[in-house]
Protein backbone atom coordinates (compact mmCIF):
# COMPACT_ATOMS: atom_id res chain seq x y z
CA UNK A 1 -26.82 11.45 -1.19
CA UNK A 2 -24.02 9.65 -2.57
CA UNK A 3 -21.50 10.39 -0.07
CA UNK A 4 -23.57 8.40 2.17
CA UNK A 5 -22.94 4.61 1.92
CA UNK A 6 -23.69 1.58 4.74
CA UNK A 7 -20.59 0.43 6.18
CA UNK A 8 -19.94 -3.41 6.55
CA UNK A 9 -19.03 -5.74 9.58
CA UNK A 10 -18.61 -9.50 8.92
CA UNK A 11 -22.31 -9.95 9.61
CA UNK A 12 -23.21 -7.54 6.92
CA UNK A 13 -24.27 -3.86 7.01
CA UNK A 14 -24.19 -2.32 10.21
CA UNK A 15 -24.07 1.44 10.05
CA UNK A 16 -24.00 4.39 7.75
CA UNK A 17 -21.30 6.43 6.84
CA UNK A 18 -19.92 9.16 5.35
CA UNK A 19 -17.44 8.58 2.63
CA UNK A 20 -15.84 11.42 2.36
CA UNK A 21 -14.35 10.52 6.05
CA UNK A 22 -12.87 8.16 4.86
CA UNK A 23 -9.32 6.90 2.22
CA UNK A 24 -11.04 4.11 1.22
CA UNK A 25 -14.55 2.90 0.63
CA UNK A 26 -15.42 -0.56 -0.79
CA UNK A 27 -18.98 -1.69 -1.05
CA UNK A 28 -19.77 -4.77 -2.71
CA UNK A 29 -17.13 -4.69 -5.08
CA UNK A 30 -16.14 -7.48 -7.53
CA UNK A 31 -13.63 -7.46 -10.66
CA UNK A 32 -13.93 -9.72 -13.42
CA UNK A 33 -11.88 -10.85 -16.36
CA UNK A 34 -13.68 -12.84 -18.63
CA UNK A 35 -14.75 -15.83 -16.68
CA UNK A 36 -12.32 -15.37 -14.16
CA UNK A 37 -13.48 -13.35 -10.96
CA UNK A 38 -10.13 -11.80 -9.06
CA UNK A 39 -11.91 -10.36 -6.56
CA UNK A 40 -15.35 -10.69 -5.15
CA UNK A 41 -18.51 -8.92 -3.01
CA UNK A 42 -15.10 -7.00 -1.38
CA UNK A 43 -16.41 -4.47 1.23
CA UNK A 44 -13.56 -2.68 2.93
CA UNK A 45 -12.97 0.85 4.72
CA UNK A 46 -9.94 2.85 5.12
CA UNK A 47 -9.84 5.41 7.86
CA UNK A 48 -7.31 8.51 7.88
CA UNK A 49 -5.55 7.42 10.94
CA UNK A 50 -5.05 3.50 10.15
CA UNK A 51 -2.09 1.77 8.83
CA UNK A 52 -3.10 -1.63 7.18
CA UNK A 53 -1.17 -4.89 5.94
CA UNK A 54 -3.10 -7.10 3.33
CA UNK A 55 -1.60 -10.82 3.93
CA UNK A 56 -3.45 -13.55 1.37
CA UNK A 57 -1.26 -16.12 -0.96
CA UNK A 58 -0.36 -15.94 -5.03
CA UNK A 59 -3.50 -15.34 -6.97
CA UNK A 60 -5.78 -14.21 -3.34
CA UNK A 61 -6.18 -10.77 -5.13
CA UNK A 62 -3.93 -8.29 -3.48
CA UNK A 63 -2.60 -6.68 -6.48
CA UNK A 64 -6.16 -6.08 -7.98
CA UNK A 65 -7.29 -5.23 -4.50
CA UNK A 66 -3.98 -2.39 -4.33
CA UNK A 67 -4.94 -1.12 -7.78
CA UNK A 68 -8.65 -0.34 -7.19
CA UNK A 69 -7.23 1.52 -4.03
CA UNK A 70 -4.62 3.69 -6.64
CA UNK A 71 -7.59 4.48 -9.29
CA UNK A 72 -5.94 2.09 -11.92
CA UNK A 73 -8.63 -0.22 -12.54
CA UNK A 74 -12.59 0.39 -11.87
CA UNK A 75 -14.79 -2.19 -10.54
CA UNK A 76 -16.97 -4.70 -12.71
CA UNK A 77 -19.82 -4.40 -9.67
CA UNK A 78 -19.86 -2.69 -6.76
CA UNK A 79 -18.30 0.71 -5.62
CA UNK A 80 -15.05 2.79 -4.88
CA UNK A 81 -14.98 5.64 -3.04
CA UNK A 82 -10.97 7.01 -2.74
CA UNK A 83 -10.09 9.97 -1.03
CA UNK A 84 -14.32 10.95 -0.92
CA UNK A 85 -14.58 10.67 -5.09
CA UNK A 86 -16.48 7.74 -6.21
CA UNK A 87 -14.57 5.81 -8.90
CA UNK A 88 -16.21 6.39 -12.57
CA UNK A 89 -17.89 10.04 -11.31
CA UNK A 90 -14.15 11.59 -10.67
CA UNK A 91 -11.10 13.17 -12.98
CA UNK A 92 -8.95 10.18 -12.22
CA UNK A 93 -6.21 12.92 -13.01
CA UNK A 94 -7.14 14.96 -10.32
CA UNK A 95 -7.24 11.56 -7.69
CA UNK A 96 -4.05 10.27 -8.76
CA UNK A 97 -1.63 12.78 -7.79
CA UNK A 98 -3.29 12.21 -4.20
CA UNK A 99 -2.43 8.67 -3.63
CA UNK A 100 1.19 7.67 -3.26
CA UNK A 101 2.35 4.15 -4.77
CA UNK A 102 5.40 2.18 -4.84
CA UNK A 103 5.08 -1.25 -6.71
CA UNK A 104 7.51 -3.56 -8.09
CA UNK A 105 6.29 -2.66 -11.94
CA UNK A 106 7.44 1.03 -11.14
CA UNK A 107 11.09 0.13 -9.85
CA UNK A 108 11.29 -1.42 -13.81
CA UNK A 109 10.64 1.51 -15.73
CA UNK A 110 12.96 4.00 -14.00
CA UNK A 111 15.66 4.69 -16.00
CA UNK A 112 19.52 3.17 -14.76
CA UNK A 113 21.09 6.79 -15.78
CA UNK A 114 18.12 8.93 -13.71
CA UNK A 115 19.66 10.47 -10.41
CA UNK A 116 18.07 9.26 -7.51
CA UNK A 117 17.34 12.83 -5.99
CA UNK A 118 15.05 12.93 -9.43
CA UNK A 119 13.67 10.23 -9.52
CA UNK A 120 12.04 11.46 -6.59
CA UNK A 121 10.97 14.87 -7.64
CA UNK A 122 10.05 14.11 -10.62
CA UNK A 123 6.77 12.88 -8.89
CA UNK A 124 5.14 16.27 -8.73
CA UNK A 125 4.93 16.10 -12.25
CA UNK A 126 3.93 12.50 -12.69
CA UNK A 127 6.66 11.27 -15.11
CA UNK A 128 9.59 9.17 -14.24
CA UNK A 129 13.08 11.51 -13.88
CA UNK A 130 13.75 14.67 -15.20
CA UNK A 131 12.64 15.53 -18.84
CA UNK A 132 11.93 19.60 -19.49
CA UNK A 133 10.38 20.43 -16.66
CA UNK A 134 11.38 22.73 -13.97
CA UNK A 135 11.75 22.37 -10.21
CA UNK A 136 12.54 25.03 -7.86
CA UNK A 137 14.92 24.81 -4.63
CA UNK A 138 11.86 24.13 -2.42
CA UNK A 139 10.99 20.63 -4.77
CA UNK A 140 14.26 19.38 -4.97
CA UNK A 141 14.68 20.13 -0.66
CA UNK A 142 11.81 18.41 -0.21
CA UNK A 143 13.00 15.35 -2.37
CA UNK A 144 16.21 15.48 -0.55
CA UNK A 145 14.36 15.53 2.93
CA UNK A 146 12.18 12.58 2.04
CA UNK A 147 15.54 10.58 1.49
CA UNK A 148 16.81 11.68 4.78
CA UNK A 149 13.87 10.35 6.15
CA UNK A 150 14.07 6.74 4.62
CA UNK A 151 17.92 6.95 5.68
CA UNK A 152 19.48 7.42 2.35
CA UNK A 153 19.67 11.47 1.58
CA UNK A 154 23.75 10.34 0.86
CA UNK A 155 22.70 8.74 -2.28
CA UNK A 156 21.17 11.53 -3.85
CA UNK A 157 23.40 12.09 -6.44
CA UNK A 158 23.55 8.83 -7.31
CA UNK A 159 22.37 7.07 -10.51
CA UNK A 160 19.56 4.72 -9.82
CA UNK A 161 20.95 1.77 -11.37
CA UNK A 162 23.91 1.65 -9.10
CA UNK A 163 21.57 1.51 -6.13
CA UNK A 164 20.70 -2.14 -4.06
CA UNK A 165 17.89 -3.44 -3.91
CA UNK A 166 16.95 -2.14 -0.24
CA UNK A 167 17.70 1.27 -1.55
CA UNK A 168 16.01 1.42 -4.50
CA UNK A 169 13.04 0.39 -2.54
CA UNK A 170 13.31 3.11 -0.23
CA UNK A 171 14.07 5.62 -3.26
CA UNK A 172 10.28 4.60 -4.28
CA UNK A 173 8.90 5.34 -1.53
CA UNK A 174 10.37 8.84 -1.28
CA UNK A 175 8.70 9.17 -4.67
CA UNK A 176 5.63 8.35 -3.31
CA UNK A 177 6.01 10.58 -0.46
CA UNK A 178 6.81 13.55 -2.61
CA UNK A 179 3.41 14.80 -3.21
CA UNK A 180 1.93 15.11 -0.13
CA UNK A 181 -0.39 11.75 -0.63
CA UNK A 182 -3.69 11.30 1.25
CA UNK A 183 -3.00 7.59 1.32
CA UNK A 184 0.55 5.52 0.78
CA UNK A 185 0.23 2.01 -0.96
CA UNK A 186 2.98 -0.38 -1.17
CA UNK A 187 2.65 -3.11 -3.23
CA UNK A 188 5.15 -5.88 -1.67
CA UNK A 189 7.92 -3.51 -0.85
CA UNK A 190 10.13 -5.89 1.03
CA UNK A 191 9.80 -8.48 -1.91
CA UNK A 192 13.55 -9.96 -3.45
CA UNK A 193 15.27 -8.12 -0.56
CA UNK A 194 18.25 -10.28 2.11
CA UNK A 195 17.45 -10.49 5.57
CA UNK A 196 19.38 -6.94 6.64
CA UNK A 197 17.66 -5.13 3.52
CA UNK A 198 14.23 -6.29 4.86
CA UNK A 199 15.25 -5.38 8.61
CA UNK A 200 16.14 -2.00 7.21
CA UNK A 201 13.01 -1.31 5.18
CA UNK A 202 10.62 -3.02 8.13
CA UNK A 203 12.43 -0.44 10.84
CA UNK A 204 12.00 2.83 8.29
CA UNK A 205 8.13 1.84 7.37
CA UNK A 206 7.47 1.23 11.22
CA UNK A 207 8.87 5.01 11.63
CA UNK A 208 6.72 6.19 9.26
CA UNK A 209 3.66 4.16 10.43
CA UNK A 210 4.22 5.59 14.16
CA UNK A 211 4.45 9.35 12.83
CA UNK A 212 0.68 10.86 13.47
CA UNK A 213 1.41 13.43 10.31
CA UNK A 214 2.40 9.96 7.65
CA UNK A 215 -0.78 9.38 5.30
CA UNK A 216 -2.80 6.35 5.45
CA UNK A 217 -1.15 3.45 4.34
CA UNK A 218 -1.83 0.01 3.15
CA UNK A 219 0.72 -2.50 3.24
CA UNK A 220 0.65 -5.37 0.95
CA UNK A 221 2.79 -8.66 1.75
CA UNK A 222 2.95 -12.27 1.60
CA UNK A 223 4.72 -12.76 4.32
CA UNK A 224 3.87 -11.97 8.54
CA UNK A 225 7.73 -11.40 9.22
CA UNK A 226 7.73 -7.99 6.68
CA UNK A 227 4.88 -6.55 9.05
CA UNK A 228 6.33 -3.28 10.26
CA UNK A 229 5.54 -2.18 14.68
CA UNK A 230 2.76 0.31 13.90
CA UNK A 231 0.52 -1.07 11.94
CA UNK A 232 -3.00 -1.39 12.98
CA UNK A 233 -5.48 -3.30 10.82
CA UNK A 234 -5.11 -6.50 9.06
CA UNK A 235 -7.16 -7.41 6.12
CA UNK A 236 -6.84 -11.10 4.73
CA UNK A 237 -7.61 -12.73 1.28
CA UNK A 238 -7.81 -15.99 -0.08
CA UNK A 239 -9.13 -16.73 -3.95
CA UNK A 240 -10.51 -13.20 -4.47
CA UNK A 241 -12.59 -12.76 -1.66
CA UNK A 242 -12.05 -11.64 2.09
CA UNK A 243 -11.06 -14.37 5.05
CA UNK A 244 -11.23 -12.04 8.09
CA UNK A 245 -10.81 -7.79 8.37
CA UNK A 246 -10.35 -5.86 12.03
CA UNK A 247 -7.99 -4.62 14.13
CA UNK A 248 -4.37 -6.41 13.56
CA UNK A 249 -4.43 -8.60 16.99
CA UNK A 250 -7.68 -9.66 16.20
CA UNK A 251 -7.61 -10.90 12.70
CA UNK A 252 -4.11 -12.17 13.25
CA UNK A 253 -4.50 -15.43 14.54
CA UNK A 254 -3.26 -18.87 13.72
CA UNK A 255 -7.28 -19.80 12.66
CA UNK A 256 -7.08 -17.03 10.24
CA UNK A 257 -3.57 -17.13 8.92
CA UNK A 258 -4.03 -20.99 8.64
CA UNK A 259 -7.44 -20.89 6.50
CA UNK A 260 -5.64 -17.66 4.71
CA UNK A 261 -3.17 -19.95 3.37
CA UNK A 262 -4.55 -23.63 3.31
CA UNK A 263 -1.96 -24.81 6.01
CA UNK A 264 -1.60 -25.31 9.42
CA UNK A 265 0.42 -22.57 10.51
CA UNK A 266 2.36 -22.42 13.68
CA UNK A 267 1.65 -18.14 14.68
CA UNK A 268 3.81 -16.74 16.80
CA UNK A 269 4.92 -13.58 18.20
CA UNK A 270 8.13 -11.08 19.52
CA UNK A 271 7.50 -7.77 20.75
CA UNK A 272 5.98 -6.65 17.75
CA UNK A 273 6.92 -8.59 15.23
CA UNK A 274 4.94 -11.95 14.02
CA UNK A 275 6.28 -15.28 12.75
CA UNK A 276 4.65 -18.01 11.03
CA UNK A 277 5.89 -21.50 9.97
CA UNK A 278 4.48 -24.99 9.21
CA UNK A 279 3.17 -26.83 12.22
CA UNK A 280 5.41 -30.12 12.03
């Protein structure tokens, strides 16, 4: 039966498993564009409860990784299971509205003039701000309570293009709260942020990571600083294919980060929080 799949350990196959337990399912999976391969033999598992940060350089295949995770792009070999529904076998329109994402390529198309209280509800329907379709009070609430939550419900009634950075950011990730997702990807949300917008951000996705009811999420990031207290799992990549996948204090090490990245890397660590810097 198809939901049935082996599930991988570094050593290979080791069990098998249900996929319909499970966000994500990767089994072998490669993507190719032309002669260039931008990820490769990829096996990977999501579970419901797990909050994961995917740390690998320019070019290690994060993006491509994030957007075989949000149903944009199919696998050249291999397969994806999301949310139980095998890639290429499901209504992608019926998947997407189950998978929250916030990416840098979204915050470009919103419109300067939207308000920010619809550029959140707008979600439901899949289109970016308010065109002819209706909301009720219970939408727009909801919208409204999702900024609470990320610590901006005072900008509501703001444009979008009058927002910061930091609070555009967070506006996004509202939006991809709005629908009730399965799983929450966020593509580099911390990316062209200062040091107190980052701060902010890192505190508000740790909340969310520590609440038992938040979906599944997966994190990605360049950078060991922008990982938020409360994430769990740590998957790393280096030139498409994967340098170590576990529990976060396991795979984080300065053996891992410092083959990740092709550097010796000084690893450190406060509280929660991680550091990393070139060993003099």
């Amino acid at each position: 039966m198809d939901g049935w799949l082996r599930a991988f350990g570094n050593n290979g196959p080791v069990a098998d498993v249900d996929v319909t337990d499970l966000v994500v399912h990767m089994a072998g999976v490669s993507v190719r564009r032309g002669k260039n391969i931008l990820v490769g033999n990829i096996d990977w598992a999501v579970e419901l409860d797990e909050r994961w940060v995917v740390l690998g350089p320019n070019g290690a295949g994060k993006t491509t990784l994030l957007r075989l995770a949000s149903a944009e792009v199919h696998p050249t070999k291999g397969k994806v299971h999301l949310l139980g529904e095998r890639l290429g076998k499901t209504d992608i329109s019926e998947l997407k509205p189950r998978i929250g994402l916030c990416s840098a390529a979204l915050n470009g198309r919103v419109p300067a003039e939207e308000k920010v209280v619809d550029v959140v509800v707008s979600a439901g329907y899949g289109v970016l701000g308010r065109w002819r379709e209706e909301y009720d009070q219970l939408d727009t609430g909801r919208a409204r309570e999702l900024l609470g939550t990320l610590g901006i419900e005072h900008l509501a009634d703001r444009t979008y293009g009058t927002l910061s950075e930091g609070e555009r950011k967070r506006t996004l990730i509202a939006r991809a709260l709005m629908t009730d997702p399965e799983m929450l990807l966020l593509d580099e949300p911390a990316a062209g942020l200062d040091l107190g917008g980052r701060e902010d951000l890192v505190a508000k996705l740790s909340e969310l990571a520590m609440d038992p009811d938040a979906p599944a999420t997966v994190l990605v990031t360049h950078h060991v600083e922008e990982i938020p207290p409360g994430f769990t799992h740590c998957l790393l990549l280096r030139e498409g294919s994967v340098v170590a996948q576990g529990l976060l204090d396991d795979v984080l090490t300065e053996e891992n980060l410092s083959k990740t990245f092709a550097q010796d890397l000084e690893l450190t660590r406060s509280g929660n929080r991680f550091f990393a810097r070139r060993k003099a």
